[in-house]
N, C-alpha and C. Protein backbone atom coordinates (compact mmCIF):
# COMPACT_ATOMS: atom_id res chain seq x y z
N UNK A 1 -11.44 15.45 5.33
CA UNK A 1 -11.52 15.33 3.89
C UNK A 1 -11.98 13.92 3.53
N UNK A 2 -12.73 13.71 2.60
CA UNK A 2 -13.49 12.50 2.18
C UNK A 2 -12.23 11.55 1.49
N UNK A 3 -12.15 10.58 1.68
CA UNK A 3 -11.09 9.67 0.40
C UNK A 3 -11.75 8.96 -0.20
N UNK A 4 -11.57 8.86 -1.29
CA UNK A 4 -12.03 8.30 -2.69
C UNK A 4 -11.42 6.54 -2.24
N UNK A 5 -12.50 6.00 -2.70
CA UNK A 5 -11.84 4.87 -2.65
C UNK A 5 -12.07 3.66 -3.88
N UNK A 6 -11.37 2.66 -3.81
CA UNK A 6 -11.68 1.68 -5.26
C UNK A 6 -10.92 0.55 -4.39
N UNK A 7 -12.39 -0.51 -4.80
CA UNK A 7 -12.77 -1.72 -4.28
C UNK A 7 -12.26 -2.87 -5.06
N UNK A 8 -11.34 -3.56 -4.69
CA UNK A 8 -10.57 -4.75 -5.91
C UNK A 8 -10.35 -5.64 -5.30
N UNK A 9 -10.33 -7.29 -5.78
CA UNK A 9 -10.08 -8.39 -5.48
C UNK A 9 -9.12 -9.01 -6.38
N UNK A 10 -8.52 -9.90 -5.91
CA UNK A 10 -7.29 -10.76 -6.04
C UNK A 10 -8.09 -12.23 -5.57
N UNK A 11 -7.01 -12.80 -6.90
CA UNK A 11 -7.47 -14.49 -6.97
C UNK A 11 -6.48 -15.11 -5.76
N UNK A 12 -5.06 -14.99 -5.82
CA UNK A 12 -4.06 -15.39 -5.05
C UNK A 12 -2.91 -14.32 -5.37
N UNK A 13 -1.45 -15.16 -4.20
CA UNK A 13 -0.20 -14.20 -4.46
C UNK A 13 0.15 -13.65 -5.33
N UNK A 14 0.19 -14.39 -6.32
CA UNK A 14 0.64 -13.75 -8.02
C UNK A 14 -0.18 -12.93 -8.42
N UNK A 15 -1.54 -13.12 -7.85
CA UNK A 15 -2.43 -11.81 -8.70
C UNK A 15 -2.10 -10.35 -7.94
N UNK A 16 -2.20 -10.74 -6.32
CA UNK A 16 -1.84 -9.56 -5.69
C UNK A 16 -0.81 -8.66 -6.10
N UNK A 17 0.38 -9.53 -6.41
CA UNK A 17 1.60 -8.79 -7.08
C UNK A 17 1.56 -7.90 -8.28
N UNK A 18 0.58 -8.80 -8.99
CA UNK A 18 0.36 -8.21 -9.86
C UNK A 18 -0.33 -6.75 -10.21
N UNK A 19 -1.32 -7.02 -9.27
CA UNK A 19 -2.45 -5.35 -8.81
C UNK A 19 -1.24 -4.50 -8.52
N UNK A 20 -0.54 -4.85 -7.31
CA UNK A 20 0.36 -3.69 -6.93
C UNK A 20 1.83 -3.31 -8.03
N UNK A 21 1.84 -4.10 -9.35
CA UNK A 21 2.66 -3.53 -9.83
C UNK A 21 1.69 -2.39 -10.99
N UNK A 22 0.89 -2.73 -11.06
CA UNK A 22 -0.06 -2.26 -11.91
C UNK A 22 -0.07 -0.50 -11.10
N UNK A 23 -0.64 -0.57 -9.49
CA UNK A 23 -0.59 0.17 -8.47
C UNK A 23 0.79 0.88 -8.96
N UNK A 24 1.89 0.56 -8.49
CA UNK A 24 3.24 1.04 -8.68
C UNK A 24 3.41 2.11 -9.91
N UNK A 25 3.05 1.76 -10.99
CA UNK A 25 2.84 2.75 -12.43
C UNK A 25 2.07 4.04 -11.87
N UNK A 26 1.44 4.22 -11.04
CA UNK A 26 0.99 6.03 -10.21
C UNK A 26 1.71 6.20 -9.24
N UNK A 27 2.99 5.57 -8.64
CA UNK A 27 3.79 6.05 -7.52
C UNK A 27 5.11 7.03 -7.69
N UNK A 28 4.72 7.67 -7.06
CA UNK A 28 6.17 8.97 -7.28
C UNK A 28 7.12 9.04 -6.12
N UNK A 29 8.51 9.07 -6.44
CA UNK A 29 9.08 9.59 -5.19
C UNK A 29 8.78 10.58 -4.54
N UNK A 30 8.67 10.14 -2.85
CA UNK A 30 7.74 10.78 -2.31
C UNK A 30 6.37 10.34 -1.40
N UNK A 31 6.21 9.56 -1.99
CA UNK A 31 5.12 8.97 -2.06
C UNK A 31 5.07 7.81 -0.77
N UNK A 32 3.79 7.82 -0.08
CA UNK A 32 3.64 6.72 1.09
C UNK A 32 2.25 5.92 1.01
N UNK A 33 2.76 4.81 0.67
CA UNK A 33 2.21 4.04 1.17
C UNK A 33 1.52 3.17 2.29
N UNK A 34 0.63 3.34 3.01
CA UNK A 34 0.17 2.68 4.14
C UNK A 34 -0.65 1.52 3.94
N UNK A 35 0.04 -0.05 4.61
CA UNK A 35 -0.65 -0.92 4.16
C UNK A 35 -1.41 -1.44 5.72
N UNK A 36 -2.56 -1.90 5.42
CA UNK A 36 -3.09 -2.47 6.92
C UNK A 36 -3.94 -4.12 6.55
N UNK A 37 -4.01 -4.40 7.55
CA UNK A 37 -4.88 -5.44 7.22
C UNK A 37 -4.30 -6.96 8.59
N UNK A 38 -4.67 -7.81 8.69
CA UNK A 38 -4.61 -8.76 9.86
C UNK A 38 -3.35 -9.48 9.01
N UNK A 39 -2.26 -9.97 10.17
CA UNK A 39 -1.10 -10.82 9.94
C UNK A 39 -1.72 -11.81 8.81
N UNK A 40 -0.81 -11.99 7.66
CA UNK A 40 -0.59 -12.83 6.57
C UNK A 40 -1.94 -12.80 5.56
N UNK A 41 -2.61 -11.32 6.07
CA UNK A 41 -3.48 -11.03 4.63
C UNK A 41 -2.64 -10.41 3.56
N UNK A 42 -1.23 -10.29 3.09
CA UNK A 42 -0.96 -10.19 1.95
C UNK A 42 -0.08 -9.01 1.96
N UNK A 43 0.14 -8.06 3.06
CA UNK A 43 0.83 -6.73 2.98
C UNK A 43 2.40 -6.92 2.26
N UNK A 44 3.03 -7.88 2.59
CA UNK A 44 4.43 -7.93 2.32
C UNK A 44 4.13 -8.14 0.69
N UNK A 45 3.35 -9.77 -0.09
CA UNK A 45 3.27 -9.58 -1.33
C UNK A 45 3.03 -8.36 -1.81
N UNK A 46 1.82 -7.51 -0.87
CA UNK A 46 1.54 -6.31 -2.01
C UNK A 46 2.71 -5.35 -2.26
N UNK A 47 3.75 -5.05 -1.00
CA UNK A 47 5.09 -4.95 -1.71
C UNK A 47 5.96 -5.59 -2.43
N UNK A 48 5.84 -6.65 -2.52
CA UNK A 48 6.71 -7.56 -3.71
C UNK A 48 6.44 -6.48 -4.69
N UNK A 49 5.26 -6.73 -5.18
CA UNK A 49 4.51 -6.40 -6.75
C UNK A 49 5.08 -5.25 -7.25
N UNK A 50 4.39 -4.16 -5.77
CA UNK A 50 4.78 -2.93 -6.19
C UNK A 50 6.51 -2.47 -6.19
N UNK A 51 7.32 -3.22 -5.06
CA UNK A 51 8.75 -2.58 -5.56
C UNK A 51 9.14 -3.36 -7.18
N UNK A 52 8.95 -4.48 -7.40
CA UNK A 52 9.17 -5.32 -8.46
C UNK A 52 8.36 -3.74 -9.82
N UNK A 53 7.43 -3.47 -9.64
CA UNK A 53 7.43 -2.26 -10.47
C UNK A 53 7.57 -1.10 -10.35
N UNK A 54 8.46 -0.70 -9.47
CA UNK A 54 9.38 0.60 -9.21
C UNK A 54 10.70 0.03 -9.62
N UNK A 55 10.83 -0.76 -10.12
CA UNK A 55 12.18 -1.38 -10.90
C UNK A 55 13.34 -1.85 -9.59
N UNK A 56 12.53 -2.65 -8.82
CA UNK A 56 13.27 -3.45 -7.84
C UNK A 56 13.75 -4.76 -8.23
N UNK A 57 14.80 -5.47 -8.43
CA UNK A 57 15.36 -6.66 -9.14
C UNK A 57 15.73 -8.14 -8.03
N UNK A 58 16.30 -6.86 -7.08
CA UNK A 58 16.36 -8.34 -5.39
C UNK A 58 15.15 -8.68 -4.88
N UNK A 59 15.47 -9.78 -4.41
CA UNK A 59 14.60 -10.03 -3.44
C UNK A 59 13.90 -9.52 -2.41
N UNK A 60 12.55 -9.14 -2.33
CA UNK A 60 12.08 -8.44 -1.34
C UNK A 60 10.93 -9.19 -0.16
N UNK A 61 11.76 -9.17 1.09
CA UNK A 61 11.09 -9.74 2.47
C UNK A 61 10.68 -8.76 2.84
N UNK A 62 9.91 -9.51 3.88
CA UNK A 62 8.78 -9.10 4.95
C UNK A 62 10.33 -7.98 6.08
N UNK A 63 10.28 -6.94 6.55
CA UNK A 63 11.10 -6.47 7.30
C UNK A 63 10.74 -6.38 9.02
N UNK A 64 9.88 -7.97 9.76
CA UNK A 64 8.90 -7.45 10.64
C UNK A 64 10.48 -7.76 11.63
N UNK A 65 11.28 -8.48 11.31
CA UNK A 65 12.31 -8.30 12.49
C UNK A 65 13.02 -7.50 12.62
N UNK A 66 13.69 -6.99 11.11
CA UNK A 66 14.52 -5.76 11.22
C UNK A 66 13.89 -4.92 11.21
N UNK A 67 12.70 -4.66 10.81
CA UNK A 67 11.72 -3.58 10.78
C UNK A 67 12.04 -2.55 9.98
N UNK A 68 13.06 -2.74 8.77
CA UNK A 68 13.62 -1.63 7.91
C UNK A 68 13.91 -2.16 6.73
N UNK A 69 13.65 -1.90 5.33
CA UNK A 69 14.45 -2.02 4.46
C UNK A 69 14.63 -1.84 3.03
N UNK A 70 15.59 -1.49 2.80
CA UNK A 70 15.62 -0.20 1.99
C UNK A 70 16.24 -1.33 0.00
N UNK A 71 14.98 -0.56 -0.70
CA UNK A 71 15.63 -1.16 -2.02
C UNK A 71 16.21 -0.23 -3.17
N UNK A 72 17.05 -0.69 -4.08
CA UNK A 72 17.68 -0.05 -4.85
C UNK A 72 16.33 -0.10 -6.35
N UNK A 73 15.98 0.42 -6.60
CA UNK A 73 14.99 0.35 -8.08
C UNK A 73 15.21 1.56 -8.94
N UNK A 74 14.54 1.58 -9.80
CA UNK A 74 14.50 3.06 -10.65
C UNK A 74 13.52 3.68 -9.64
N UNK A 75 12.79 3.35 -8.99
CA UNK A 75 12.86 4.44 -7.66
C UNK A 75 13.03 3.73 -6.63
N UNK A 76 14.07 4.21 -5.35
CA UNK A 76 14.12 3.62 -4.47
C UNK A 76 12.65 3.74 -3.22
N UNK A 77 12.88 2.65 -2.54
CA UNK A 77 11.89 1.65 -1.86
C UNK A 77 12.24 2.14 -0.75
N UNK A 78 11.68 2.26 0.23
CA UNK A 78 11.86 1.89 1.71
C UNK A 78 10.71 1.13 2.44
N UNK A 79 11.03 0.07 3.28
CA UNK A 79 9.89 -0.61 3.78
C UNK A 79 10.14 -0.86 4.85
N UNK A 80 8.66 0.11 5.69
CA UNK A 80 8.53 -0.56 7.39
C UNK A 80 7.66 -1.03 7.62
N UNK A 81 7.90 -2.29 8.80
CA UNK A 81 7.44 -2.81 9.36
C UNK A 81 7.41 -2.69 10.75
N UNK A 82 5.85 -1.89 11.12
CA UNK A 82 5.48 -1.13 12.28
C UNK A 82 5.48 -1.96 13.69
N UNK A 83 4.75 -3.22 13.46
CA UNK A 83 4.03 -4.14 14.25
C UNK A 83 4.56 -4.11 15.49
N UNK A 84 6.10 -4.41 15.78
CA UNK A 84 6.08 -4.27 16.98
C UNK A 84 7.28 -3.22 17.85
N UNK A 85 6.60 -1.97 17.45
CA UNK A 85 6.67 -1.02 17.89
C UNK A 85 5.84 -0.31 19.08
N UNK A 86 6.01 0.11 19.85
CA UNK A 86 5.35 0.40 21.05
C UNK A 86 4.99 1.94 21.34
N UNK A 87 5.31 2.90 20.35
CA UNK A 87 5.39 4.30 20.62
C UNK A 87 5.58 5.28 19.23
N UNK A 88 5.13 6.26 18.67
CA UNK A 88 5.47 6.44 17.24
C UNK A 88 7.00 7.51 17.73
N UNK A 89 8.18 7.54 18.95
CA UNK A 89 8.90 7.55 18.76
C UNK A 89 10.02 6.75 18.05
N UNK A 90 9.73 5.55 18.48
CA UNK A 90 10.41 4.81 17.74
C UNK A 90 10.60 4.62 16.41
N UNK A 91 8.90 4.63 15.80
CA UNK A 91 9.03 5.02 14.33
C UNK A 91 10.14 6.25 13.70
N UNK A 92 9.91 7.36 14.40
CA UNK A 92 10.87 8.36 13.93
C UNK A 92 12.72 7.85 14.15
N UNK A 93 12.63 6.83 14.97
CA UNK A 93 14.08 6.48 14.95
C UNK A 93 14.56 5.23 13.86
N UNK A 94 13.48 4.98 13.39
CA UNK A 94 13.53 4.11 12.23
C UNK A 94 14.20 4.95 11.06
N UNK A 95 14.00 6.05 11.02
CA UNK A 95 14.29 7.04 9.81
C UNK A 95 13.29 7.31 9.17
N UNK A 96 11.83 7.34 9.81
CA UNK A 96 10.47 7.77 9.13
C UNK A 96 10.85 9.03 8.45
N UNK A 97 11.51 10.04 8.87
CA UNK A 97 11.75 11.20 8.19
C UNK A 97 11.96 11.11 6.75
N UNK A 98 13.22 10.17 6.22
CA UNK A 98 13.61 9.61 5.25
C UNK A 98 12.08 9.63 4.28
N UNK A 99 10.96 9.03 4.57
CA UNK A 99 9.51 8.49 4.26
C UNK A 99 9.05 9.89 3.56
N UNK A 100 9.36 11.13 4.01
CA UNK A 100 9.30 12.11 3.05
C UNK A 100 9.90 12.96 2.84
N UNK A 101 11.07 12.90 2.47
CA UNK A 101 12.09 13.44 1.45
C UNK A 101 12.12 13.64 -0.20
N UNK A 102 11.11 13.21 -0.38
CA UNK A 102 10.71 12.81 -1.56
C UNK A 102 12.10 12.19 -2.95
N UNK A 103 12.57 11.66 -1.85
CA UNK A 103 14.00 10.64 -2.66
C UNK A 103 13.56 9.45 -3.00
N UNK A 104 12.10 8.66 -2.28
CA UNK A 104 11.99 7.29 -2.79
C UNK A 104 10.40 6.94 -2.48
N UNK A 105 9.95 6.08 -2.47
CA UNK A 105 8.56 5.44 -2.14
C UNK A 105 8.58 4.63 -0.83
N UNK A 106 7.68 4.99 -0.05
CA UNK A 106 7.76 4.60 1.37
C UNK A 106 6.69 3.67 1.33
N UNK A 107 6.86 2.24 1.86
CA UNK A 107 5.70 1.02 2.20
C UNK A 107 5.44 1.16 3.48
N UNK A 108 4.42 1.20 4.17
CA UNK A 108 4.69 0.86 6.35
C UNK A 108 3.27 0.00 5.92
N UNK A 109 4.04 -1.39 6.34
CA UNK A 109 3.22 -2.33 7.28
C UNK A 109 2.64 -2.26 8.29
N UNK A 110 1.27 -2.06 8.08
CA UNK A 110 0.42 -1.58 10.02
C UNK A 110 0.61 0.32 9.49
N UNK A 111 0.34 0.69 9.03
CA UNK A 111 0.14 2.06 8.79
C UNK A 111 -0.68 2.83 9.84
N UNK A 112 -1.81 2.25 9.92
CA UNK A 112 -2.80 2.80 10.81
C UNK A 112 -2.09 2.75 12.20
N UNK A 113 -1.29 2.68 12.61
CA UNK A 113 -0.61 2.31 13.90
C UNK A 113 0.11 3.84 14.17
N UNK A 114 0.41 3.91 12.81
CA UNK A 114 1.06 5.72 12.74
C UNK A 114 0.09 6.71 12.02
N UNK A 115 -0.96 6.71 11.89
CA UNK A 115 -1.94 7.65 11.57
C UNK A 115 -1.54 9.21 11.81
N UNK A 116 -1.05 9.41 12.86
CA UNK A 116 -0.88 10.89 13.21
C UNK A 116 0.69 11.57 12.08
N UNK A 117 1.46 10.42 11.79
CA UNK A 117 2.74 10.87 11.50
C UNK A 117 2.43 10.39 9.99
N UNK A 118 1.48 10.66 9.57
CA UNK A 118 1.27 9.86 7.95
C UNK A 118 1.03 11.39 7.30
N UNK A 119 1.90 11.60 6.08
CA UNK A 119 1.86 12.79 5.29
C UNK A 119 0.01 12.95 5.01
N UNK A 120 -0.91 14.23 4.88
CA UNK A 120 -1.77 14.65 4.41
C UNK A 120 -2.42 13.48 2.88
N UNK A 121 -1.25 13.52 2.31
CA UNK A 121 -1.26 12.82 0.77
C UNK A 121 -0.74 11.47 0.96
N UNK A 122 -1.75 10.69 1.08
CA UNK A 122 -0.77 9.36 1.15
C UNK A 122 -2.04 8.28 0.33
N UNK A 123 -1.45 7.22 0.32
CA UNK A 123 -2.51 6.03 -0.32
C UNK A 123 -2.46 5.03 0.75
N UNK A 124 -3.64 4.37 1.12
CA UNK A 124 -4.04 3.28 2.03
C UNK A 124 -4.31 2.03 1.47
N UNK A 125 -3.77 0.94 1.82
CA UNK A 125 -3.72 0.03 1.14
C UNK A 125 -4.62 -0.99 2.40
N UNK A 126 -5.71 -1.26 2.01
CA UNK A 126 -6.45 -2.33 2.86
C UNK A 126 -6.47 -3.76 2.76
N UNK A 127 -5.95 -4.80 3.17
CA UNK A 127 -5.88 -6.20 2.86
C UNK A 127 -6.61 -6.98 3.56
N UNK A 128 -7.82 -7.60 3.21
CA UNK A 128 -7.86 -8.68 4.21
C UNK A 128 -8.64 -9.85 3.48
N UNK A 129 -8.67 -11.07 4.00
CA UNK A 129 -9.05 -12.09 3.13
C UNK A 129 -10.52 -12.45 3.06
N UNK A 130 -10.59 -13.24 1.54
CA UNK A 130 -12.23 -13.59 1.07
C UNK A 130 -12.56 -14.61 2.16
N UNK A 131 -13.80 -14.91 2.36
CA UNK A 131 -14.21 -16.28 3.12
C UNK A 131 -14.29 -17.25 2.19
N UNK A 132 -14.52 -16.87 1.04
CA UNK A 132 -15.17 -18.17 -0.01
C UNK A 132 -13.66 -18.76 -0.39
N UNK A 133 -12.43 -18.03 -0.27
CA UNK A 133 -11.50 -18.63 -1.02
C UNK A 133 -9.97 -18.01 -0.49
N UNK A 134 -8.86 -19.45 1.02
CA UNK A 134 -8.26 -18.90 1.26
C UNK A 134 -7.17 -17.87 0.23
N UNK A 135 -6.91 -18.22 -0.69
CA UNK A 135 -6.09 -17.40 -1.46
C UNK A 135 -6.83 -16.40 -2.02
N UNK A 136 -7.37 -15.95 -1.94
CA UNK A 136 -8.26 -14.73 -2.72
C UNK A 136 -8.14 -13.44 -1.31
N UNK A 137 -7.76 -12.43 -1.96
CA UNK A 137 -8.14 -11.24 -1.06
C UNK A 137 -8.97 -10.17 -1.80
N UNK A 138 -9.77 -9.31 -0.90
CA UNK A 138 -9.77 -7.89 -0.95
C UNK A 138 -8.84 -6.95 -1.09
N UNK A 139 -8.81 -5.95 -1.70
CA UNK A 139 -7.71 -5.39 -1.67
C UNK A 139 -8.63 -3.87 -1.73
N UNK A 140 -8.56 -3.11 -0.89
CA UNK A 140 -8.94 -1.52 -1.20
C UNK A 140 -8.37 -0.68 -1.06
N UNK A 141 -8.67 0.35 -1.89
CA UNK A 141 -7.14 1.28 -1.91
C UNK A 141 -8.25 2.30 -1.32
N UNK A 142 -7.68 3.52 -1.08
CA UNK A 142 -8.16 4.69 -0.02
C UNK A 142 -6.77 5.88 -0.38
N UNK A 143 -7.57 6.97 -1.34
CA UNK A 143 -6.82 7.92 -1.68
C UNK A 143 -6.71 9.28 -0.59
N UNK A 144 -5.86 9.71 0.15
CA UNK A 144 -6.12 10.61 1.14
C UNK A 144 -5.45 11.92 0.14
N UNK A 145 -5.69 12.86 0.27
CA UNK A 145 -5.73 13.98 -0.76
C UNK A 145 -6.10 14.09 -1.75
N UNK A 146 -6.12 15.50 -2.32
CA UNK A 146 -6.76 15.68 -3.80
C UNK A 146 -5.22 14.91 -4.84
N UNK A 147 -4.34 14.92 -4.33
CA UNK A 147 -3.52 14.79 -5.70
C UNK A 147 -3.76 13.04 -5.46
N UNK A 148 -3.92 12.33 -4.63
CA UNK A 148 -3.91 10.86 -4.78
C UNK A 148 -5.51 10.46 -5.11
N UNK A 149 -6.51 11.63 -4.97
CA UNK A 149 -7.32 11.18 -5.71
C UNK A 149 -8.04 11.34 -7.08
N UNK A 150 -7.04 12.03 -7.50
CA UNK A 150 -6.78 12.32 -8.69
C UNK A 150 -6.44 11.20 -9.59
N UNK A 151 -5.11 10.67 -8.90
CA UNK A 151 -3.88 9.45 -9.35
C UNK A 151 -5.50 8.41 -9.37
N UNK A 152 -5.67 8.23 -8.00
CA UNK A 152 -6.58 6.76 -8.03
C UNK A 152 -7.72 6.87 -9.33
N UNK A 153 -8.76 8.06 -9.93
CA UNK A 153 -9.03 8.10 -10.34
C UNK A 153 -8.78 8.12 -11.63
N UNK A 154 -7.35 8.12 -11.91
CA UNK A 154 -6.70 7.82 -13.39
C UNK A 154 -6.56 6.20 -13.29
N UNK A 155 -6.16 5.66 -12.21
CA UNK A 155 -5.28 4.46 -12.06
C UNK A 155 -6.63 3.52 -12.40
N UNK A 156 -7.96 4.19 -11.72
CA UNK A 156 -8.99 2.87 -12.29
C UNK A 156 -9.12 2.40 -13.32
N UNK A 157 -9.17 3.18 -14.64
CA UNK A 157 -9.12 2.18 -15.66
C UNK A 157 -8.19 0.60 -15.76
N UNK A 158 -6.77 1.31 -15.38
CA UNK A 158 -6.10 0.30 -15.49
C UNK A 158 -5.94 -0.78 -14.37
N UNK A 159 -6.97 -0.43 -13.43
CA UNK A 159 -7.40 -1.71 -12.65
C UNK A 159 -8.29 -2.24 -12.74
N UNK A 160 -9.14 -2.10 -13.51
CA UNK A 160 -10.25 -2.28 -14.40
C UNK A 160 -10.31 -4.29 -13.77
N UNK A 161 -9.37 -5.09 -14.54
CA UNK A 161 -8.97 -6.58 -14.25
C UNK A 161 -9.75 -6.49 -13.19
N UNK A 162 -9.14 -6.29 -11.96
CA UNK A 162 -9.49 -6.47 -10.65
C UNK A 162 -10.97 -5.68 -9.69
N UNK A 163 -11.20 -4.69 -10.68
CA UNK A 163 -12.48 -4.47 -9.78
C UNK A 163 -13.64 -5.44 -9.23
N UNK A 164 -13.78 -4.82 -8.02
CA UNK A 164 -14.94 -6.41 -7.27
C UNK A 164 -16.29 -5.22 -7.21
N UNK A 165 -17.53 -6.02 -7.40
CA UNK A 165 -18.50 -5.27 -7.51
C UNK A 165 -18.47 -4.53 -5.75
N UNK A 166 -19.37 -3.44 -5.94
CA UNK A 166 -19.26 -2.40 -5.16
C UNK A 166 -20.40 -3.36 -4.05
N UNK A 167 -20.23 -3.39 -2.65
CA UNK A 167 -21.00 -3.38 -1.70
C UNK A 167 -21.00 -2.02 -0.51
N UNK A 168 -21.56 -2.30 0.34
CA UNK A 168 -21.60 -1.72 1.60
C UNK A 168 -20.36 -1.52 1.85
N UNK A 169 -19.49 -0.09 1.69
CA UNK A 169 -18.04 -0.44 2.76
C UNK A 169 -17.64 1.04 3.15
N UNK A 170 -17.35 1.09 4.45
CA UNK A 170 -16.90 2.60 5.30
C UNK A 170 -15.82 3.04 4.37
N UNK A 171 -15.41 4.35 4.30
CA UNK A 171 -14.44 4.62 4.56
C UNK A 171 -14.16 5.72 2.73
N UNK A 172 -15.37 6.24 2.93
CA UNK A 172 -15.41 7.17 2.03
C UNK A 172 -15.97 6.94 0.32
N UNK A 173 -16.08 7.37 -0.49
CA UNK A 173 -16.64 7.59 -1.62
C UNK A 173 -16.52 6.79 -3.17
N UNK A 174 -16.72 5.53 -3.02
CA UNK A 174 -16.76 4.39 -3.95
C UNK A 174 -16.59 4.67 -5.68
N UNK A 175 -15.23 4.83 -6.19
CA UNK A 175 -15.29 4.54 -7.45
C UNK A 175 -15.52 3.71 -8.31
N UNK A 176 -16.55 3.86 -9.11
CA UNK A 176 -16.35 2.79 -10.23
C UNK A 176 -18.15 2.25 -10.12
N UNK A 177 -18.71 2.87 -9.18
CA UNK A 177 -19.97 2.40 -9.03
C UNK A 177 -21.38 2.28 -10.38
């Protein structure tokens, strides 16, 4: 199946947060998130943003040691951190199951690491950084099903701020062109 995708840039941390709370306003319990991108391009901020707008109030870290962790919001959060995992059994002993129950919103850091165990319907979150400017990222989202590309295709207007003009990029069918 083709995924729709929409191409956005970020100035720095605060803006990132900001995209993903913006992001957060189309997330349903249920819902998974897969974020990828090279160590300290931005995956953990882009969960700040987004639990901070699923009505998360604590503090939210990076979970790469505990590799788990779970927030209280008007929808609850769960966030893994894949990285150093060696087998997607282990993932399932994390409580991946939990990831669709459709009781809360699931983040996994390194997503692509679990590709095979990723629901049909999920959103891909791509991070990696500008050359012209260390604080500035890319940010591309990648809708996998019809119902998330549905969502993404509502959600563009209101990412409108952040769209980066369209270039050359894999990975399916460019909105906003």
């Amino acid at each position: 199946m083709v995924s729709a995708t929409l191409v956005l840039a970020t100035s720095d941390a605060a803006d990132t947060r900001r995209l993903a709370a913006r992001v957060a306003e189309h997330l349903r319990p249920g819902d998974v998130v897969a974020l990828t991108g090279e160590l300290g391009a931005g995956k953990t901020c882009f969960v700040q943003g987004a639990a901070r707008g699923l009505g998360v109030t604590g503090r939210v870290t990076s979970p790469s040691f505990l590799l788990r962790r779970d927030y209280e919001g008007r929808v609850p959060v769960l966030h893994l951190d894949v990285y150093r995992l060696d087998d997607l059994a282990e993932v399932l002993d994390l409580g991946f199951d939990e990831a669709l129950d459709g009781q809360r919103v699931t983040f996994v850091e390194w997503g692509d690491a679990l590709r095979p165990l990723l629901p049909a319907e999920h959103l891909e979150v791509e991070l990696t950084g500008r050359a012209e400017d260390d604080d500035a990222r890319s940010v591309v989202l990648r809708a996998h099903g019809r119902d998330w590309q549905q969502r993404l295709a509502e959600a563009s207007t209101a990412l409108d701020p952040w769209q980066a003009p369209v270039a050359q990029h894999d990975g399916g069918e460019a909105m906003g062109d």
